[in-house]
Protein backbone atom coordinates (compact mmCIF):
# COMPACT_ATOMS: atom_id res chain seq x y z
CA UNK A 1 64.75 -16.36 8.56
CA UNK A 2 66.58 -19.40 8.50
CA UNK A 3 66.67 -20.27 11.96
CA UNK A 4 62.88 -20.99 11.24
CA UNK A 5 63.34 -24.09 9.72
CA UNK A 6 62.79 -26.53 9.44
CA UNK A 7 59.60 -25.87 10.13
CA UNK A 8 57.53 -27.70 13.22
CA UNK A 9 54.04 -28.52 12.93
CA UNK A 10 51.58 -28.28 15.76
CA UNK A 11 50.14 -31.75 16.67
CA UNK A 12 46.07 -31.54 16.61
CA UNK A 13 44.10 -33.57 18.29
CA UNK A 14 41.63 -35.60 16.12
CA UNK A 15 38.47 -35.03 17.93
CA UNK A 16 36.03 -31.89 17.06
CA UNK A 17 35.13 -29.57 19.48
CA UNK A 18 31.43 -29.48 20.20
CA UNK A 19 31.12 -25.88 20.09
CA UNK A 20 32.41 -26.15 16.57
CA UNK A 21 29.79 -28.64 15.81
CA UNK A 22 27.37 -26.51 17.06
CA UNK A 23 24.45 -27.97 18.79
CA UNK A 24 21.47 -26.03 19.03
CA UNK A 25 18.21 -26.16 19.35
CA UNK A 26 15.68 -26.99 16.88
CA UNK A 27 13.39 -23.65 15.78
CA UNK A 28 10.02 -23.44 17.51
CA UNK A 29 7.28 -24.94 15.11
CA UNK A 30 5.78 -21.63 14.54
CA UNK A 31 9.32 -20.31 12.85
CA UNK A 32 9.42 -23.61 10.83
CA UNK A 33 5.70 -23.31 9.49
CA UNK A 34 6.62 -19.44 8.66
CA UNK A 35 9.66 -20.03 6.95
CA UNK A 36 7.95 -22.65 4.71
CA UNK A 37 4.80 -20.64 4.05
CA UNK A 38 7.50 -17.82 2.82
CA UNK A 39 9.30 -20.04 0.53
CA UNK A 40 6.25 -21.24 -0.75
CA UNK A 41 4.63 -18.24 -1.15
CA UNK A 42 7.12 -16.62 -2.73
CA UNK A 43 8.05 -19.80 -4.89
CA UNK A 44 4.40 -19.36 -5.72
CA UNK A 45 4.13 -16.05 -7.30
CA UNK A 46 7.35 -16.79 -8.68
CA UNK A 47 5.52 -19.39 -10.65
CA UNK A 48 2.60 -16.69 -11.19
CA UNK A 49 4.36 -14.40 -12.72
CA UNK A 50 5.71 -16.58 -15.13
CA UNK A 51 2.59 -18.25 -16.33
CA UNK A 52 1.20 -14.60 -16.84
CA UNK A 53 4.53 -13.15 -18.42
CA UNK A 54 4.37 -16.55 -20.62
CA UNK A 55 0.55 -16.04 -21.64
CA UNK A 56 1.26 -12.30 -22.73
CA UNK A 57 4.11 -13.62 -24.83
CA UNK A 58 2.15 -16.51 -26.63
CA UNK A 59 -0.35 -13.89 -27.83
CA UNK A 60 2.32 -13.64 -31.04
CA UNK A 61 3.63 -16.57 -32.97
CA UNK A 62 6.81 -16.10 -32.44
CA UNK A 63 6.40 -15.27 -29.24
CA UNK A 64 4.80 -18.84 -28.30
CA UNK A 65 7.99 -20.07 -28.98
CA UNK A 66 9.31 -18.51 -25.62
CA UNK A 67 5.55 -18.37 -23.72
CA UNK A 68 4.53 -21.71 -23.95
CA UNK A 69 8.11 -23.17 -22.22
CA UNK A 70 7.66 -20.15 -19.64
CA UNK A 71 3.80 -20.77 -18.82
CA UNK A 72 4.57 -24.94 -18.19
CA UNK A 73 7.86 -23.58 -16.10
CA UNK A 74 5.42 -21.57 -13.92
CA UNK A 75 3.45 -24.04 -13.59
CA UNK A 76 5.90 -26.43 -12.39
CA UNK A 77 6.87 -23.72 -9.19
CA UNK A 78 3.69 -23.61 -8.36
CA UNK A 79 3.27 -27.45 -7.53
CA UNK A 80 6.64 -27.46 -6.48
CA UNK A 81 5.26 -24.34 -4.34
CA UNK A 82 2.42 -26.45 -2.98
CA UNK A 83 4.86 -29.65 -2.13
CA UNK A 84 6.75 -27.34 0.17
CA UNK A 85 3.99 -26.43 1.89
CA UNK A 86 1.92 -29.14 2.33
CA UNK A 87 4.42 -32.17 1.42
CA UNK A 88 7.63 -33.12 2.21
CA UNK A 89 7.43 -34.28 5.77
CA UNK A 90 9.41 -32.42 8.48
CA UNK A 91 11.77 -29.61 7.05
CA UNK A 92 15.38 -30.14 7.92
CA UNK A 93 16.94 -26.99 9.55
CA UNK A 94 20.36 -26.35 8.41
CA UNK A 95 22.54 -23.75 9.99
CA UNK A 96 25.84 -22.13 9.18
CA UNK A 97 28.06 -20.64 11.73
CA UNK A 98 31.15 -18.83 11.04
CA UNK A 99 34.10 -20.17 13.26
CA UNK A 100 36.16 -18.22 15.10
């Protein structure tokens, strides 16, 4: 073991690779418009489900306490729901590789 050391490091370059990088191609419109519709639909009833979860609960006083918060938070994913899908301006496509 100690004819090891000192130990050496190995000079890198200081340049990336491009195939690290990773340059691909954009998605075809069709799989960009789908992916958004499925966030936003899904955002969406998200958003549903807590305005009608939230309206159940504020049939009690003290439930109102915990519906009325719940009922504006739905309401708030389903405009956020509608600015993904039909504001925003051209979705960014982010992808993640795994190096080797």
């Amino acid at each position: 073991m100690m004819d090891r050391l000192p130990a050496r490091r190995a000079v890198e370059p200081e340049v990336v690779e491009p195939e690290i990088v990773g340059f691909e191609q954009r998605p075809s419109l069709w799989k960009r418009i789908a992916g958004r519709m499925g966030l936003s639909l899904f955002v969406g009833a998200l958003g549903l489900g807590l305005c009608a979860f939230g309206a159940v609960l504020t049939l009690t006083v003290v439930g109102a306490a915990i519906g009325i918060p719940l009922v504006l938070f739905g309401l708030g994913l389903i405009l956020l729901a509608a600015l993904l899908l039909f504001g925003g301006g051209p979705m960014r496509t982010i992808t993640f590789r795994v190096g080797r």
